[in-house]
N, C-alpha and C. Protein backbone atom coordinates (compact mmCIF):
# COMPACT_ATOMS: atom_id res chain seq x y z
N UNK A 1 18.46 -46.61 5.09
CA UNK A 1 18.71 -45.24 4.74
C UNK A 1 17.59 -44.34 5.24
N UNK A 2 18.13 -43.15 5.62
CA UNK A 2 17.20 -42.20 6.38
C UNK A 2 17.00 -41.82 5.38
N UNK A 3 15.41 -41.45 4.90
CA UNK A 3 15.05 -40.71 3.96
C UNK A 3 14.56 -38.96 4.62
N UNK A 4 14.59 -38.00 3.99
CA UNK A 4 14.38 -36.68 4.14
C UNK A 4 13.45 -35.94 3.88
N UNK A 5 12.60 -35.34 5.01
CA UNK A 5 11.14 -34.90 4.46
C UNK A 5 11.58 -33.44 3.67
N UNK A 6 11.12 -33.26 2.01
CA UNK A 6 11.25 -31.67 2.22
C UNK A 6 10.73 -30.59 2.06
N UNK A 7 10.85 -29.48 2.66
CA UNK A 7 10.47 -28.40 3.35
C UNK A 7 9.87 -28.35 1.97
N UNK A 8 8.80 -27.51 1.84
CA UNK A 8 7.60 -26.80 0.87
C UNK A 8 8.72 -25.42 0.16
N UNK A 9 8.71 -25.41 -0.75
CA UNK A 9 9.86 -24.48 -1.80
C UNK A 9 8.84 -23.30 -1.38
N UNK A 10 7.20 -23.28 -1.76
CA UNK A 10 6.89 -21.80 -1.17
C UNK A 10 6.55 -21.48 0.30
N UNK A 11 6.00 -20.64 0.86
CA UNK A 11 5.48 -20.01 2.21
C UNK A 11 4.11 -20.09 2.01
N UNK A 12 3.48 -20.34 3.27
CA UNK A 12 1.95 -20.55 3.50
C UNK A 12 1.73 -19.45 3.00
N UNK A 13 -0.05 -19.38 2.28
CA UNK A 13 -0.66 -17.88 1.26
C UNK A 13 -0.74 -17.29 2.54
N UNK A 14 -1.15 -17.55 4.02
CA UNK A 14 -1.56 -16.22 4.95
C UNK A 14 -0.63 -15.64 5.21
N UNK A 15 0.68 -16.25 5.03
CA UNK A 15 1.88 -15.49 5.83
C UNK A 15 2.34 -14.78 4.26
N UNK A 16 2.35 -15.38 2.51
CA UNK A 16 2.80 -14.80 2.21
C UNK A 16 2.26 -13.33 1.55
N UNK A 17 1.02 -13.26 1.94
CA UNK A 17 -0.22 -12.47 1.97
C UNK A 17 0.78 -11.37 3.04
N UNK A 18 0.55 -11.23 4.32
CA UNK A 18 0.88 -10.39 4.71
C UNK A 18 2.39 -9.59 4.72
N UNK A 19 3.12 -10.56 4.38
CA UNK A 19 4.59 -9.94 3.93
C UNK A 19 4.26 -8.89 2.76
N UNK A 20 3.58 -9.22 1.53
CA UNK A 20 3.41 -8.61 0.78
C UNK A 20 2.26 -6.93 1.46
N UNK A 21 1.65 -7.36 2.01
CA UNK A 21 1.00 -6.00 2.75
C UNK A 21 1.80 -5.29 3.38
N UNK A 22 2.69 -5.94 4.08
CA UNK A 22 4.03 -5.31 4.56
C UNK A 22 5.14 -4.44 3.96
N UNK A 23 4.84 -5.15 2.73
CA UNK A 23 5.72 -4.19 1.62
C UNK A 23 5.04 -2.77 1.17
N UNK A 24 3.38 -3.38 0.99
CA UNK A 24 2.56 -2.04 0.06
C UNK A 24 2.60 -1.22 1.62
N UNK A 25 2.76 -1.03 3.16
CA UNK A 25 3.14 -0.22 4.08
C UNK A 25 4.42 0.58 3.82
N UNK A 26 5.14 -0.10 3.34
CA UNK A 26 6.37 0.65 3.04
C UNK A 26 6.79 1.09 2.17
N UNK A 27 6.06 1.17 1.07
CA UNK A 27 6.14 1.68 -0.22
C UNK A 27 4.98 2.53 -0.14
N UNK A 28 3.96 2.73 0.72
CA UNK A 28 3.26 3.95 0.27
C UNK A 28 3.90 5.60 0.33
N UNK A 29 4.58 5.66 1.53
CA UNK A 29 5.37 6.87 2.11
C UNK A 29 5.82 7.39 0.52
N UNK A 30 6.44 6.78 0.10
CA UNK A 30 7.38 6.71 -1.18
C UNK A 30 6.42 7.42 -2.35
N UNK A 31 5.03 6.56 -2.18
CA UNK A 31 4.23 6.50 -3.62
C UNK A 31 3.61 8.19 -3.15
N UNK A 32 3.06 8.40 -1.91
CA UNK A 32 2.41 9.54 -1.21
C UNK A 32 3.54 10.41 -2.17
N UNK A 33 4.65 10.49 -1.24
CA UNK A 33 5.80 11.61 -2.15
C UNK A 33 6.08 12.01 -3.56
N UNK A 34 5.94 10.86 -4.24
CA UNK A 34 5.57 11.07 -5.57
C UNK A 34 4.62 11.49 -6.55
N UNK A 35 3.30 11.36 -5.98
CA UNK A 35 1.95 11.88 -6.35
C UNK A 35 2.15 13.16 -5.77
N UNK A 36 2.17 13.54 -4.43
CA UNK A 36 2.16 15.09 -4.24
C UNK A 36 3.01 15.97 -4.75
N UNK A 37 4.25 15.29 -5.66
CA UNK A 37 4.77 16.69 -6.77
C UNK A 37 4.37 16.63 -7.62
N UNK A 38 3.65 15.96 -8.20
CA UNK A 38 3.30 15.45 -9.51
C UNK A 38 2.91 17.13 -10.23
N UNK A 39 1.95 17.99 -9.02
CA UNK A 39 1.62 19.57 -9.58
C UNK A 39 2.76 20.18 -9.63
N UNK A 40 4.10 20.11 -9.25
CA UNK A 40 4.99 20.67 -9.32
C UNK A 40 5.67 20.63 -10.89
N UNK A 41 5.67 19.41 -11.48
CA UNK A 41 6.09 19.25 -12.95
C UNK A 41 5.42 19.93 -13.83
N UNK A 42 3.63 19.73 -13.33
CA UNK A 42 2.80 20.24 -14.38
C UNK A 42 3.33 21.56 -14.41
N UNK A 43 3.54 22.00 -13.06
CA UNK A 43 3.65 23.94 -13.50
C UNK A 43 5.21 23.95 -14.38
N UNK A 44 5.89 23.05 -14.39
CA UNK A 44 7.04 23.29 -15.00
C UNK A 44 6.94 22.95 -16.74
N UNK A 45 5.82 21.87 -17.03
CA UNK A 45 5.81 21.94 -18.32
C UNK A 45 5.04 23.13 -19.17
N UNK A 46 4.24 24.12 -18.52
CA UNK A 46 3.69 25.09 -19.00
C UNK A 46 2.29 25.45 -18.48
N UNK A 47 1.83 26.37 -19.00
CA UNK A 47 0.62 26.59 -18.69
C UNK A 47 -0.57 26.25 -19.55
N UNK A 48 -1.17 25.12 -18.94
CA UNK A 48 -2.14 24.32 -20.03
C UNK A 48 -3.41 24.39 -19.93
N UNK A 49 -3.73 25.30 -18.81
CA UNK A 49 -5.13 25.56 -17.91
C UNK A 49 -5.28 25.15 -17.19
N UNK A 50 -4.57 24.18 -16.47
CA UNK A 50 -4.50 23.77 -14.91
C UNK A 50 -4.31 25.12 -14.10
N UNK A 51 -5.60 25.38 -13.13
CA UNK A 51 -5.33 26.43 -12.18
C UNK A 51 -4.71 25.47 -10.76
N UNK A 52 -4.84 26.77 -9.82
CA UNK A 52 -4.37 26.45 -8.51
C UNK A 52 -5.78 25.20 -7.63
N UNK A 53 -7.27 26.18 -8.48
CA UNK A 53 -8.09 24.75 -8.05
C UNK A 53 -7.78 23.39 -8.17
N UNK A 54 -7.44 23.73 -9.31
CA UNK A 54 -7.19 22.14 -10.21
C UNK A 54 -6.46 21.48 -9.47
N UNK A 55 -5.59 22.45 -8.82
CA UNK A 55 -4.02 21.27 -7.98
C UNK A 55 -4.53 21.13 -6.50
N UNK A 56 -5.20 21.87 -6.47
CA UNK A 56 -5.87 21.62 -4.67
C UNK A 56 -7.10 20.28 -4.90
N UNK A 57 -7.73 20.46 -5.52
CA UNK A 57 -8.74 19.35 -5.71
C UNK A 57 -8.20 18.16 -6.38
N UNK A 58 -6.70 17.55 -7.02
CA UNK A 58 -5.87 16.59 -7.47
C UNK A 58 -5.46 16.58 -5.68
N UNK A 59 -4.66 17.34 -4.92
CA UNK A 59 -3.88 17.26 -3.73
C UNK A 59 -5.03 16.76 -2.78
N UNK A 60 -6.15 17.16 -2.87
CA UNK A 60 -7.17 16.42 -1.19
C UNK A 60 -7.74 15.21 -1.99
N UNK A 61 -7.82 14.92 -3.30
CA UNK A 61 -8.06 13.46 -3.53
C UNK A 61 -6.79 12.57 -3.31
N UNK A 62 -6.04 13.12 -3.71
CA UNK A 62 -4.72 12.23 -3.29
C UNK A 62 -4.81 12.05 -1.51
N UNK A 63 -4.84 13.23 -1.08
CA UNK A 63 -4.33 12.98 0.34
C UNK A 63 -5.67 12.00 0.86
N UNK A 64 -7.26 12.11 0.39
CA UNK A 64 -7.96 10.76 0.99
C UNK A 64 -8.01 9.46 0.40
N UNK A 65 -7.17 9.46 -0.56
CA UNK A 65 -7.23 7.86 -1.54
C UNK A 65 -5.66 7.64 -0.70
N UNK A 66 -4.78 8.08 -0.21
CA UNK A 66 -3.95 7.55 0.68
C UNK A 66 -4.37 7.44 2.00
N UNK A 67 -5.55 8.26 2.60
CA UNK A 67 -5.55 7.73 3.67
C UNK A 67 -6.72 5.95 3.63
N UNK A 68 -7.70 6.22 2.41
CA UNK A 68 -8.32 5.07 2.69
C UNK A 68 -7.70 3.81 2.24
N UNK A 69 -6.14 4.02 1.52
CA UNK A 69 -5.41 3.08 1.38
C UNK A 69 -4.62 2.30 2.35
N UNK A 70 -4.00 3.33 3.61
CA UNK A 70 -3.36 2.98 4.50
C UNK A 70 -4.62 2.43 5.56
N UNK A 71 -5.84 3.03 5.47
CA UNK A 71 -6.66 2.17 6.97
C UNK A 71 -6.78 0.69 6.48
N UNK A 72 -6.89 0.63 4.51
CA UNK A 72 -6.99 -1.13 4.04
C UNK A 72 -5.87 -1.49 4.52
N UNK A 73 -5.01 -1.03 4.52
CA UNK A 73 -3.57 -2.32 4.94
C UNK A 73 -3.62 -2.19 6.15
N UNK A 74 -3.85 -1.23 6.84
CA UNK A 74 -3.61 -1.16 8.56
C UNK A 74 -4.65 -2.41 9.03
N UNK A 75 -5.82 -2.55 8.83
CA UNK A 75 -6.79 -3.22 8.68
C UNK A 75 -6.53 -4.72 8.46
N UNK A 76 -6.13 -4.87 7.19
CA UNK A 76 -5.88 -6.09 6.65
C UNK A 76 -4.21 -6.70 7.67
N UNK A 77 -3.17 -6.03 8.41
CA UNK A 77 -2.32 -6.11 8.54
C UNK A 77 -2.93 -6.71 10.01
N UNK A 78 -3.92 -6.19 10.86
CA UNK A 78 -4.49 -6.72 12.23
C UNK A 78 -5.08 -8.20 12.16
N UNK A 79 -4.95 -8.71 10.82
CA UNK A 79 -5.70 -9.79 11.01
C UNK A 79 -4.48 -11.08 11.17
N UNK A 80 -4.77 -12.12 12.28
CA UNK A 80 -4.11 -13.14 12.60
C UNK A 80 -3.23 -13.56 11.28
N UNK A 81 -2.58 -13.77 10.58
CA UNK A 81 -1.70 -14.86 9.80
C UNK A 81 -2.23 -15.94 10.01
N UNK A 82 -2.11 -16.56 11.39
CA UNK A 82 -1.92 -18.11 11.41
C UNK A 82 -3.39 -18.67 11.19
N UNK A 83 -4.44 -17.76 11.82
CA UNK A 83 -5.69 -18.15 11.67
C UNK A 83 -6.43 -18.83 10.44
N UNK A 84 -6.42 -17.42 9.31
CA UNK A 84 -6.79 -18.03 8.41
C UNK A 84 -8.57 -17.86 8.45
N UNK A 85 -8.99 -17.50 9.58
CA UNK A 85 -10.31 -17.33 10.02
C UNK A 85 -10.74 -16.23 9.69
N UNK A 86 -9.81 -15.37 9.45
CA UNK A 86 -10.32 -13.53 9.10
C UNK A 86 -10.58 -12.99 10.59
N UNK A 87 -10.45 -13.76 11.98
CA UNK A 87 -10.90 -13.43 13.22
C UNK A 87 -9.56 -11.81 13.56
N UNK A 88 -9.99 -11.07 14.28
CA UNK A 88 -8.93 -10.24 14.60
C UNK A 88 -8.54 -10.68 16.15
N UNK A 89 -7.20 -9.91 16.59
CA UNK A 89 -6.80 -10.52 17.76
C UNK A 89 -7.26 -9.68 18.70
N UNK A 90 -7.35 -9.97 19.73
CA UNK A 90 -7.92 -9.19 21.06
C UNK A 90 -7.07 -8.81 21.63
């Protein structure tokens, strides 16, 4: 009787590492859109002392905590899978 080798039920951690980075790429667009109305509700629940500063200095922290979010995955996304070395590709 032929016996049957079998396949591993999960995915190697480097590959399933970057699928998942693959996802937080495609879900940021989404998360970006959602944080930048976020001042839009506040002005709709009332006036609580949030000025227009307040929403400009919430809006340029948002807009650089998304950009230093997207250079980590852009970053982390250049690195080999198969390696495993942390080496980047040339």
């Amino acid at each position: 009787m032929a016996t049957r080798v079998k396949k591993p039920v999960f995915l190697e951690r480097a590959s399933y590492r970057q699928r998942r980075l693959q996802d937080m790429a495609r879900i940021l667009p989404v998360l970006a859109a959602v944080l930048f109305v976020l001042p839009l509700i506040w002005k709709l629940t009332g006036n609580d002392g949030r000025g227009t500063s307040d929403v400009m200095i919430y809006l340029f922290l948002i807009w650089s905590g998304l950009i230093a979010v997207a250079a980590i995955i852009s970053r982390r996304l250049k690195l080999d899978p198969e390696s495993g070395s942390g080496k980047e590709e040339g």
